[in-house]
N, C-alpha and C. Protein backbone atom coordinates (compact mmCIF):
# COMPACT_ATOMS: atom_id res chain seq x y z
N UNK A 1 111.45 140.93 105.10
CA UNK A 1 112.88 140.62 105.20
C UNK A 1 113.67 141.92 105.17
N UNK A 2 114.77 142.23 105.80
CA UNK A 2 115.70 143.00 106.04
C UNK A 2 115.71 143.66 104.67
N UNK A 3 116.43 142.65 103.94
CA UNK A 3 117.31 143.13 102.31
C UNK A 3 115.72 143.12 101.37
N UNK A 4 114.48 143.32 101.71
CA UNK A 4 113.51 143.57 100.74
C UNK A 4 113.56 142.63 99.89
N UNK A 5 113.60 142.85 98.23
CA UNK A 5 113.58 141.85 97.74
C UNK A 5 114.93 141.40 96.64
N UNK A 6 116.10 142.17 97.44
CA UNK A 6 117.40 141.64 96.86
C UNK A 6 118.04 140.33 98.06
N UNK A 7 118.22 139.28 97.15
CA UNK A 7 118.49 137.92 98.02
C UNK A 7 119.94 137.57 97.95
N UNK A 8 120.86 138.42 96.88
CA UNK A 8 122.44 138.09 96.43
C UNK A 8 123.08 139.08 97.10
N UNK A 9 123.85 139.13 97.66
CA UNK A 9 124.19 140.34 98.49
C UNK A 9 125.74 140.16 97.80
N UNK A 10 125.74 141.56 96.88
CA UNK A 10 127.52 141.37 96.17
C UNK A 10 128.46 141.74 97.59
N UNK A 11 129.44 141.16 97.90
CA UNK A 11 130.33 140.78 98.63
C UNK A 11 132.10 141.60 97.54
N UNK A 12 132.30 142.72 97.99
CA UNK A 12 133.56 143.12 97.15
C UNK A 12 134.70 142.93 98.02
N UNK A 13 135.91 142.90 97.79
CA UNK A 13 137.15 143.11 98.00
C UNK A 13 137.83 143.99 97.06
N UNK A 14 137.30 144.31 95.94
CA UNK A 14 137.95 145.55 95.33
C UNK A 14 137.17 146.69 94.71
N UNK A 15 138.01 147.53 95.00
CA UNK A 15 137.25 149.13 94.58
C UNK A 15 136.50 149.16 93.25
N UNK A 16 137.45 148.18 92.19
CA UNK A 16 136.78 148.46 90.85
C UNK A 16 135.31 147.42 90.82
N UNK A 17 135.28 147.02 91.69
CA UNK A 17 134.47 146.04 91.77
C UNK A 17 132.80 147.08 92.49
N UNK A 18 133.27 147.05 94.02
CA UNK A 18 132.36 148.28 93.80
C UNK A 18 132.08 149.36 93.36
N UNK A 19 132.77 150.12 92.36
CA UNK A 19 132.33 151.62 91.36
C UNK A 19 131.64 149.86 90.64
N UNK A 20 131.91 149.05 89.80
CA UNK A 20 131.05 148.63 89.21
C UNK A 20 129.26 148.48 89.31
N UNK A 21 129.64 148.43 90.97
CA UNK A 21 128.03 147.95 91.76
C UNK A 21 127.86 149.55 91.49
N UNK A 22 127.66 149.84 91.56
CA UNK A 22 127.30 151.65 91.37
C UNK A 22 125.97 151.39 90.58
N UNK A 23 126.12 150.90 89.59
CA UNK A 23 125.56 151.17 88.40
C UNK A 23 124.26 150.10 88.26
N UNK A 24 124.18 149.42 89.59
CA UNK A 24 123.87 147.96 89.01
C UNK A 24 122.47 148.17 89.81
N UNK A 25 121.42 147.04 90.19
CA UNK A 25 120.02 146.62 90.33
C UNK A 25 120.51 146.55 92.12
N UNK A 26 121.24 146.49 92.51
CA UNK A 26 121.82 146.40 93.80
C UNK A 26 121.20 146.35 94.64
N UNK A 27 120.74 146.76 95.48
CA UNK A 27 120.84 147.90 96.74
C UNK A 27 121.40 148.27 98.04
N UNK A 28 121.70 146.75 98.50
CA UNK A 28 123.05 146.30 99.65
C UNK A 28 124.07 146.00 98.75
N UNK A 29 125.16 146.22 99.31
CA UNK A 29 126.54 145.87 98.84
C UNK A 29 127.67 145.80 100.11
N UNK A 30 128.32 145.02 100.36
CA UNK A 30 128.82 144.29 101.57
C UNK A 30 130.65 144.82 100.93
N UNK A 31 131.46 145.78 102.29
CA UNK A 31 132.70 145.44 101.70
C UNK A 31 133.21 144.39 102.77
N UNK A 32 134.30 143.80 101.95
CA UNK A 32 134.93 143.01 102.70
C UNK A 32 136.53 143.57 102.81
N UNK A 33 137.38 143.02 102.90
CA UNK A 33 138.72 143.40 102.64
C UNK A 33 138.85 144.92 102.82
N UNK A 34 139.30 145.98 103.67
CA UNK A 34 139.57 147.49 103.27
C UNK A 34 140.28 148.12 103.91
N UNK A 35 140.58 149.52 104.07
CA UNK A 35 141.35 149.65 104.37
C UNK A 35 140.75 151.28 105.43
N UNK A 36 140.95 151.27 106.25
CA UNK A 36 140.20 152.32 107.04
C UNK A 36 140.25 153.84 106.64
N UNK A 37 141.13 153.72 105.41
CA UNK A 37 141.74 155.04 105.40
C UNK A 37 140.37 155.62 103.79
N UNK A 38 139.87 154.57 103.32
CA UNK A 38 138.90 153.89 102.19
C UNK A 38 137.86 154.19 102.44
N UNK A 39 137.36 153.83 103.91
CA UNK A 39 136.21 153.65 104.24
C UNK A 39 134.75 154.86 103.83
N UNK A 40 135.06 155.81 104.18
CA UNK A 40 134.32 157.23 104.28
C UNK A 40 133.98 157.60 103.08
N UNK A 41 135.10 157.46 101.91
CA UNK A 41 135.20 157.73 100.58
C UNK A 41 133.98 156.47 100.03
N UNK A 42 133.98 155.31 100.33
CA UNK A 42 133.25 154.17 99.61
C UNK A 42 131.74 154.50 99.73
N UNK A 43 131.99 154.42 101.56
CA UNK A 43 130.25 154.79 102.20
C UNK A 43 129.47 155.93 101.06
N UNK A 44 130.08 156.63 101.32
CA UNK A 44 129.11 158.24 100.82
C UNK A 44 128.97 158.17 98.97
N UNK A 45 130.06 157.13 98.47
CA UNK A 45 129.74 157.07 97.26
C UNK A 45 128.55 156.23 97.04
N UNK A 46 128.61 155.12 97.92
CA UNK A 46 127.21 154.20 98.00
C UNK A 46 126.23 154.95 97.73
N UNK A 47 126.43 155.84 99.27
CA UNK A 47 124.99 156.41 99.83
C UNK A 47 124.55 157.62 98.13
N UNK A 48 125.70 158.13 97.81
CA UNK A 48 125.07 159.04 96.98
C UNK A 48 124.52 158.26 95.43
N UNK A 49 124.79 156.96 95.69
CA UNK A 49 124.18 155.72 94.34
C UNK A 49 122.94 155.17 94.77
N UNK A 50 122.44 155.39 96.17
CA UNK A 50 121.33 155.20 97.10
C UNK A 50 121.47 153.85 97.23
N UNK A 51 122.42 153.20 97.67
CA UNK A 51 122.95 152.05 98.05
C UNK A 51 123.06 151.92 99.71
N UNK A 52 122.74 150.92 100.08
CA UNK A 52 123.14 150.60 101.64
C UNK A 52 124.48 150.04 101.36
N UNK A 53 125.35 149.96 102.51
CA UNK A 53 126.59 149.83 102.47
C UNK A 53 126.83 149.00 104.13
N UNK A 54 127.29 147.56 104.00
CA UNK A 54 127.21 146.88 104.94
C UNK A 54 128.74 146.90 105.03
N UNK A 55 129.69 147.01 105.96
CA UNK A 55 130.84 146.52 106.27
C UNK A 55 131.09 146.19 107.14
N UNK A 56 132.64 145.31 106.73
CA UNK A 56 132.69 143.68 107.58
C UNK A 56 133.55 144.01 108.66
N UNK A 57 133.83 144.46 109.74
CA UNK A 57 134.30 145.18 110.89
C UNK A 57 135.28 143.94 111.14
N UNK A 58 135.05 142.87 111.30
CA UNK A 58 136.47 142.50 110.97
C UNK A 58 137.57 142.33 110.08
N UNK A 59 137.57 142.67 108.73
CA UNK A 59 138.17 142.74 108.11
C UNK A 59 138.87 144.16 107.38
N UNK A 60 138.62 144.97 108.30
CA UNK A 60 138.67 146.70 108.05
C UNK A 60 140.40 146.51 108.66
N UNK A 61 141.46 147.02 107.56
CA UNK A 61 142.82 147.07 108.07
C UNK A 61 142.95 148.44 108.65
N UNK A 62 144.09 148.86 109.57
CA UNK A 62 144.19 149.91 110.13
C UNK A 62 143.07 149.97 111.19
N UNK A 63 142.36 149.26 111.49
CA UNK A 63 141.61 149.53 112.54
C UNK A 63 141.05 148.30 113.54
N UNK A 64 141.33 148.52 114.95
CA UNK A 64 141.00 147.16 115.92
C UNK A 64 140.02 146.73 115.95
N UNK A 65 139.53 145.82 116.08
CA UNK A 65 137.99 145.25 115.77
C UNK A 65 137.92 145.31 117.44
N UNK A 66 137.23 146.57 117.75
CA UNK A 66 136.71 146.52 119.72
C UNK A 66 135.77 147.69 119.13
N UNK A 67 134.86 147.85 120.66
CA UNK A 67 133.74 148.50 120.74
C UNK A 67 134.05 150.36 120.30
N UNK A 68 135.45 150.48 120.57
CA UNK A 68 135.74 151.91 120.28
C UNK A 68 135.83 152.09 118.50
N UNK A 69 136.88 151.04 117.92
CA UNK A 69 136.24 151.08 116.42
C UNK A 69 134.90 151.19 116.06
N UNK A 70 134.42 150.43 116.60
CA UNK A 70 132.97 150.15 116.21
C UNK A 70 131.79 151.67 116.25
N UNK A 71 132.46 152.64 117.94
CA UNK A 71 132.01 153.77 117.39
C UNK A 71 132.67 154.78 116.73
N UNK A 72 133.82 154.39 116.25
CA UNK A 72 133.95 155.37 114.95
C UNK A 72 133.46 155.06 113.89
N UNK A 73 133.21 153.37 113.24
CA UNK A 73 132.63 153.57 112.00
C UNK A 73 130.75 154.12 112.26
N UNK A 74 130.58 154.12 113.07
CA UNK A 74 129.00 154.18 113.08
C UNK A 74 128.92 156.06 113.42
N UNK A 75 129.66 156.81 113.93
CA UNK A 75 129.78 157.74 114.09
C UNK A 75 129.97 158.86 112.76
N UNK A 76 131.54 158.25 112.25
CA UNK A 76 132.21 158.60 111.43
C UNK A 76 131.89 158.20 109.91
N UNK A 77 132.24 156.94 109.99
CA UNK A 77 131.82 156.52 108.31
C UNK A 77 130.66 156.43 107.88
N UNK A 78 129.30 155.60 109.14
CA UNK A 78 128.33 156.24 108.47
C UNK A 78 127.40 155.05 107.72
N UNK A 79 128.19 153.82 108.14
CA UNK A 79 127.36 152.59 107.35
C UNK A 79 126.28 152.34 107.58
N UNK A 80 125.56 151.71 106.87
CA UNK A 80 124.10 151.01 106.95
C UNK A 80 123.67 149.96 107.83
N UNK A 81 125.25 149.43 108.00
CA UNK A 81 124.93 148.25 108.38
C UNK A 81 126.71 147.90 109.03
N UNK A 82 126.62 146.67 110.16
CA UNK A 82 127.66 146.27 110.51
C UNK A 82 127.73 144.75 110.39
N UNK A 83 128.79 143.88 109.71
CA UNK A 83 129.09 142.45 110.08
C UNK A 83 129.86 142.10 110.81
N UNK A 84 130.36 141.38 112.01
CA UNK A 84 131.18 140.92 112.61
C UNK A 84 130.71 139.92 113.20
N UNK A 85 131.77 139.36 113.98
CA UNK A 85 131.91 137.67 114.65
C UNK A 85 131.97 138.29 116.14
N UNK A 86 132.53 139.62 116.55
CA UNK A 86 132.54 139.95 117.56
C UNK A 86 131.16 140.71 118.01
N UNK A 87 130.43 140.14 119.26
CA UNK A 87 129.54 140.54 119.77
C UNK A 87 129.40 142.17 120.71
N UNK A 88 130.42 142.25 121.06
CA UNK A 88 130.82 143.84 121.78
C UNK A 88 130.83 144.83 120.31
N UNK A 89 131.35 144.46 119.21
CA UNK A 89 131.23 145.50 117.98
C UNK A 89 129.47 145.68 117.92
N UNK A 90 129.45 144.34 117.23
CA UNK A 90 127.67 144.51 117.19
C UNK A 90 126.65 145.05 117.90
N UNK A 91 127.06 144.96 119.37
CA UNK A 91 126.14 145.55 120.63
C UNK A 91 126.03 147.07 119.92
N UNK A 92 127.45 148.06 119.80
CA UNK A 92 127.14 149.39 119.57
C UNK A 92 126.68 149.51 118.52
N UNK A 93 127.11 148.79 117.26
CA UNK A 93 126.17 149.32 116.10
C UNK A 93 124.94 149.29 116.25
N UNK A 94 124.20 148.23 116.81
CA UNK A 94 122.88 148.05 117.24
C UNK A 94 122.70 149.51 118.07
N UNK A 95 122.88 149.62 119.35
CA UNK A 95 122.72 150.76 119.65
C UNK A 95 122.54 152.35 119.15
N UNK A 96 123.44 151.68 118.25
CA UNK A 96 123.38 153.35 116.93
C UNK A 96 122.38 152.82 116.25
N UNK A 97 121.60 152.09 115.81
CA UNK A 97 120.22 151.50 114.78
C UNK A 97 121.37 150.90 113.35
N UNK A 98 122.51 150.66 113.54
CA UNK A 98 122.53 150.11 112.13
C UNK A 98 122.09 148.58 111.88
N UNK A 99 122.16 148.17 110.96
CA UNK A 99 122.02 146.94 110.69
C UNK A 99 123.16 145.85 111.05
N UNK A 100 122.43 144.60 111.91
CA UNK A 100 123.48 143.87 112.70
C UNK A 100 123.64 142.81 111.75
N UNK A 101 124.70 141.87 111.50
CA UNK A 101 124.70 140.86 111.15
C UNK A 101 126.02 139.83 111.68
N UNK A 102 125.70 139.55 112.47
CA UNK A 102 126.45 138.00 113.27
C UNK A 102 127.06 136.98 112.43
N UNK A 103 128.27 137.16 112.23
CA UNK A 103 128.59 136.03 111.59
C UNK A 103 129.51 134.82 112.87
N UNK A 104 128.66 133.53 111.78
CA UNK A 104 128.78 132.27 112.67
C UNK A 104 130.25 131.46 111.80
N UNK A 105 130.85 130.81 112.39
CA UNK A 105 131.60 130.09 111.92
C UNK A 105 131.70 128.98 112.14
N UNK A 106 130.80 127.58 111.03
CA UNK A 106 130.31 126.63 111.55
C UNK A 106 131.31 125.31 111.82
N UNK A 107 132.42 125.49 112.82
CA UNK A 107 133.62 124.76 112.92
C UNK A 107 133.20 123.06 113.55
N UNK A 108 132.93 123.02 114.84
CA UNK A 108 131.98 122.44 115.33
C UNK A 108 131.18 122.27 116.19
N UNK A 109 130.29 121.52 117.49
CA UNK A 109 129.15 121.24 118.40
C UNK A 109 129.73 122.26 119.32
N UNK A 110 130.95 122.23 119.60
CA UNK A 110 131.00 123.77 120.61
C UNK A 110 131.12 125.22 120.17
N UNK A 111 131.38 125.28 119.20
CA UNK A 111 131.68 126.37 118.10
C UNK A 111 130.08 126.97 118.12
N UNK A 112 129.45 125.98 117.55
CA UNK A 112 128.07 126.18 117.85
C UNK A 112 127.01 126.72 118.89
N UNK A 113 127.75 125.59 120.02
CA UNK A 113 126.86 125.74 121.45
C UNK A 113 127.25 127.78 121.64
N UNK A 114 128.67 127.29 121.48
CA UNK A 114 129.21 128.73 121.95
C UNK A 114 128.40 130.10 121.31
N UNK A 115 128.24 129.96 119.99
CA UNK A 115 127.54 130.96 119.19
C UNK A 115 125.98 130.90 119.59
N UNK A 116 125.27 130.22 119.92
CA UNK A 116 123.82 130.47 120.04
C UNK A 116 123.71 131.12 121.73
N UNK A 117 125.20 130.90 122.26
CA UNK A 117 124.67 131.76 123.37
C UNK A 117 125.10 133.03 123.03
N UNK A 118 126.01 133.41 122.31
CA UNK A 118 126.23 134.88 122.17
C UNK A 118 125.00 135.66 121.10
N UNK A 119 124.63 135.08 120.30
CA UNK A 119 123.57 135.31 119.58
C UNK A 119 122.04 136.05 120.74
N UNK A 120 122.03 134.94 121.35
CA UNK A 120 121.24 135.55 122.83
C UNK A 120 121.50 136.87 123.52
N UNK A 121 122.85 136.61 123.71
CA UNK A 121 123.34 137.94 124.07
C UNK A 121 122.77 139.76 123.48
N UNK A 122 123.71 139.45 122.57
CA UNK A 122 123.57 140.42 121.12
C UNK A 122 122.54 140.72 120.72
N UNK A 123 122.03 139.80 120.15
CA UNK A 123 120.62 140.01 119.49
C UNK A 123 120.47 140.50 118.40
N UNK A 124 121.26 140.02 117.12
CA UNK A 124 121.94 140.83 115.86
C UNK A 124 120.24 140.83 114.79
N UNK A 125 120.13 141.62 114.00
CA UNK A 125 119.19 141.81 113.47
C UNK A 125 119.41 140.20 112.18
N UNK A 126 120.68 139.65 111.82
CA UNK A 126 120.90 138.74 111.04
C UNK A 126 121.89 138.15 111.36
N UNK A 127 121.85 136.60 111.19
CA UNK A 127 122.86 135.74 111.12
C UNK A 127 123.70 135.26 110.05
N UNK A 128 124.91 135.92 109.71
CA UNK A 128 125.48 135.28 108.83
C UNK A 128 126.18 133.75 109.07
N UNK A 129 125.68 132.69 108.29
CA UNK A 129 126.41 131.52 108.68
C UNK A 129 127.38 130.96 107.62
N UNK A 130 128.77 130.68 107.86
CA UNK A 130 129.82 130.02 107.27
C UNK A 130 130.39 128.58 107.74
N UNK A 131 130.25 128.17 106.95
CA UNK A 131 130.07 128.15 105.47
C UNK A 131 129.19 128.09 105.10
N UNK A 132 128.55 128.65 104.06
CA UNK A 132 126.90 128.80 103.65
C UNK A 132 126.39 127.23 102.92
N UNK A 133 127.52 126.73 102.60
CA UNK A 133 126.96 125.64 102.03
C UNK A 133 126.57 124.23 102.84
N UNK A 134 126.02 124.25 103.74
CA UNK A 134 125.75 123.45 104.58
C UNK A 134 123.76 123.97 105.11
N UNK A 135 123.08 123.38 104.66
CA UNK A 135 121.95 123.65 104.22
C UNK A 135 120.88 122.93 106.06
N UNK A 136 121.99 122.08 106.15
CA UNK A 136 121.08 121.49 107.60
C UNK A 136 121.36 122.28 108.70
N UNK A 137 122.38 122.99 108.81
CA UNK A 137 123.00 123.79 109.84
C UNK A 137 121.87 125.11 109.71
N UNK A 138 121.90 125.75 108.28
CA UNK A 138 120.97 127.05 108.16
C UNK A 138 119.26 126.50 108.76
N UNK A 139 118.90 125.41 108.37
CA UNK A 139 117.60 124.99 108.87
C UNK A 139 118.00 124.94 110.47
N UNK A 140 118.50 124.61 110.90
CA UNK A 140 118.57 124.52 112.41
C UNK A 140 118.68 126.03 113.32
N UNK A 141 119.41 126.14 112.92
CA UNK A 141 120.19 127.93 113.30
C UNK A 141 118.80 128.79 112.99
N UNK A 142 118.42 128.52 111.89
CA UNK A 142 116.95 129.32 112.12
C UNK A 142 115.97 129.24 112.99
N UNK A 143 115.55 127.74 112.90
CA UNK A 143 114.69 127.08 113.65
C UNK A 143 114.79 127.49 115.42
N UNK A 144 115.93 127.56 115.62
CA UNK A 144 116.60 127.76 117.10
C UNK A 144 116.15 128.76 117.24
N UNK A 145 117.04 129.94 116.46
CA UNK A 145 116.84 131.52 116.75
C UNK A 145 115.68 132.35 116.56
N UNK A 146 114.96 132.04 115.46
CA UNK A 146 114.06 132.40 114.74
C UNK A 146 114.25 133.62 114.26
N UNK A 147 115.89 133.69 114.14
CA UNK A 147 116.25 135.15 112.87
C UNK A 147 116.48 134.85 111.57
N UNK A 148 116.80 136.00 111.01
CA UNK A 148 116.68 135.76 109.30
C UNK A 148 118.58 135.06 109.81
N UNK A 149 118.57 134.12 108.47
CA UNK A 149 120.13 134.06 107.85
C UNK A 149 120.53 133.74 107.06
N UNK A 150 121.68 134.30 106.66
CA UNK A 150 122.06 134.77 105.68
C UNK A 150 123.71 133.53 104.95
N UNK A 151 123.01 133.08 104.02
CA UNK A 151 124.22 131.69 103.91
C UNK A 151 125.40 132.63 103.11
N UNK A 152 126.81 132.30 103.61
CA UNK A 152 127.99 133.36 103.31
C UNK A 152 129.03 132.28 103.36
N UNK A 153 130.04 132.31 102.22
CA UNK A 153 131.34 131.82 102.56
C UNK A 153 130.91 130.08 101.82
N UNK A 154 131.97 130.00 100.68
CA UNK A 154 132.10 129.07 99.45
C UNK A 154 131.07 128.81 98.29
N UNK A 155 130.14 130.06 98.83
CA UNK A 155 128.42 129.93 97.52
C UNK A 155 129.95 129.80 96.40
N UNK A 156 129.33 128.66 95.36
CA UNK A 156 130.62 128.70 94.24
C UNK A 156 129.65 128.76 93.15
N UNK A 157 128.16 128.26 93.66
CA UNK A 157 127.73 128.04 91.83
C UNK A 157 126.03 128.73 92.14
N UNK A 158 125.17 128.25 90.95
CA UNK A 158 124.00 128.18 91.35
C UNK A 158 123.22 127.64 92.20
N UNK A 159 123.66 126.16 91.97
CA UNK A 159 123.00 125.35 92.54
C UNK A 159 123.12 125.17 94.08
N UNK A 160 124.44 126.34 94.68
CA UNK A 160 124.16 126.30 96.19
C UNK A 160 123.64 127.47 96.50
N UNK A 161 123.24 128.57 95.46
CA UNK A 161 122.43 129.12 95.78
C UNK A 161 120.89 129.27 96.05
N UNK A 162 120.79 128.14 95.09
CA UNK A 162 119.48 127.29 95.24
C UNK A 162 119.20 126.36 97.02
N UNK A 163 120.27 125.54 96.91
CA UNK A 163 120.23 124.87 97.76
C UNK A 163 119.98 125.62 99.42
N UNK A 164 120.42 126.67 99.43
CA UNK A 164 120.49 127.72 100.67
C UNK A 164 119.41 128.42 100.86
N UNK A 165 118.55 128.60 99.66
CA UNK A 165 117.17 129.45 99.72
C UNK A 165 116.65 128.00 100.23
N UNK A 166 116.09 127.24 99.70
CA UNK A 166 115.62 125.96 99.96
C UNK A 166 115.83 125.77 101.40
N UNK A 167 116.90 125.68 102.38
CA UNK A 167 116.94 125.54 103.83
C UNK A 167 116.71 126.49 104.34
N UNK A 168 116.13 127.75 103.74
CA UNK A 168 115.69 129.09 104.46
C UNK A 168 116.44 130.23 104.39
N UNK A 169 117.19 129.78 103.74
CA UNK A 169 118.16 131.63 103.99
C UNK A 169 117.69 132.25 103.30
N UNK A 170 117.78 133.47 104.27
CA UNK A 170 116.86 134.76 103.70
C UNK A 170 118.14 135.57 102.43
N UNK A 171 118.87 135.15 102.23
CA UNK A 171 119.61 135.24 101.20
C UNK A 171 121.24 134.84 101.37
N UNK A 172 122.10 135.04 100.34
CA UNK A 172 123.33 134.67 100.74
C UNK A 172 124.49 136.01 100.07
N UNK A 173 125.46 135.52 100.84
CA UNK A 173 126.99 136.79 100.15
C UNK A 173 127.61 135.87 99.33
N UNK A 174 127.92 136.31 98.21
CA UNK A 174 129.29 135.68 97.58
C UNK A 174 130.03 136.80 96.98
N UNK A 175 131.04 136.35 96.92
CA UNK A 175 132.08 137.37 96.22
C UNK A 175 132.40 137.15 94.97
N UNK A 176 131.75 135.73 94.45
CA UNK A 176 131.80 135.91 92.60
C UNK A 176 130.77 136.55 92.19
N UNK A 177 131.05 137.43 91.41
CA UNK A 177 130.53 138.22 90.61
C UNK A 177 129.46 137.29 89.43
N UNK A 178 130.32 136.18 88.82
CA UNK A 178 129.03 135.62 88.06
C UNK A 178 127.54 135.00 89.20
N UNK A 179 127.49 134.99 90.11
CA UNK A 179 126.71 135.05 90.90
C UNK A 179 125.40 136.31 91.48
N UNK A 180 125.94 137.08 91.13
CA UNK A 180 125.42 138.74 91.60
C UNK A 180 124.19 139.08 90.77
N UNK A 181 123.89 138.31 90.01
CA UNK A 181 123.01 138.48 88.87
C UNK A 181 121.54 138.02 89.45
N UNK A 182 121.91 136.90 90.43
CA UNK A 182 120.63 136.28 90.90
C UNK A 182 119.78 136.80 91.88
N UNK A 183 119.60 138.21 91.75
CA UNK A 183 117.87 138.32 92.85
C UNK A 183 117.14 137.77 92.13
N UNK A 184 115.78 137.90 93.09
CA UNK A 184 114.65 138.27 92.30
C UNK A 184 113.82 137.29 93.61
């Protein structure tokens, strides 16, 4: 598996949140929410905590989510890894070797149809699927693709973290922190 044998992937929106991951059993750490001007400063603190550092390319402020962003963060900032919904971002990070991850947004039957053809396209090293808590969708989406994925978006407790390993996900993101505790 991609993430080895960490299966909780901490998910931050704030700085104090990641200096916290600094310190921690970690080894991916996902930003979400940021601010482009942030970015360079976070990466290299990761990297110098020997942390991979996944960020969410659509949610990076100050900067357009198109293929030219996409080669500045892979150029410039330097991540481990890229998430987005947009398939033209993902193409170049792939191209640079970072780590891809596709996020799906499981709205409905065309939402769907639509995503397993871009998935084809792309060819992301991981599928993030949202809402993660929908356990028949992750069995299918696997089954189809036969990539790892990754359940993201309303994990609220244990028991859907349970429930998401159980339909196959090769792990999940949440952004609560009482959650972050659970590799292994």
């Amino acid at each position: 598996m991609i993430f080895k044998s960490q299966s909780v992937l901490p998910a931050v929106r704030k700085i104090k949140d990641f200096e916290r991951l600094m310190d921690s059993k970690n080894n991916y750490v996902v930003i979400l929410d940021s601010h482009v001007a942030q970015l360079s400063a976070l990466v290299k603190i990761g990297h110098q905590h020997k942390k991979k550092v996944l960020l969410h390319a659509d949610l990076i402020h100050g900067l357009k989510n198109d293929e030219y962003a996409a080669e500045f963060l892979c150029q410039e900032i330097k991540p481990d890894g890229i998430i987005s919904t947009r398939g033209n971002v993902l193409s170049v990070a792939k191209k640079r070797g970072l780590i891809t991850v596709q996020r799906l947004f499981l709205l409905d039957s065309l939402a769907l149809e639509t995503s397993y053809r871009s998935l084809e396209k792309v060819q992301p090293d991981v599928i993030e699927v949202l809402p993660g808590v929908v356990p028949k969708m992750i069995i299918e989406i696997r089954e189809r693709t036969k990539l790892p994925v990754i359940a993201g978006g309303l994990i609220r407790t244990e028991e859907d973290v349970r429930q998401a390993f159980e339909a196959g996900a090769s792990a999940v993101t949440t952004s609560l922190k009482s959650l972050w505790h659970l590799n292994g």
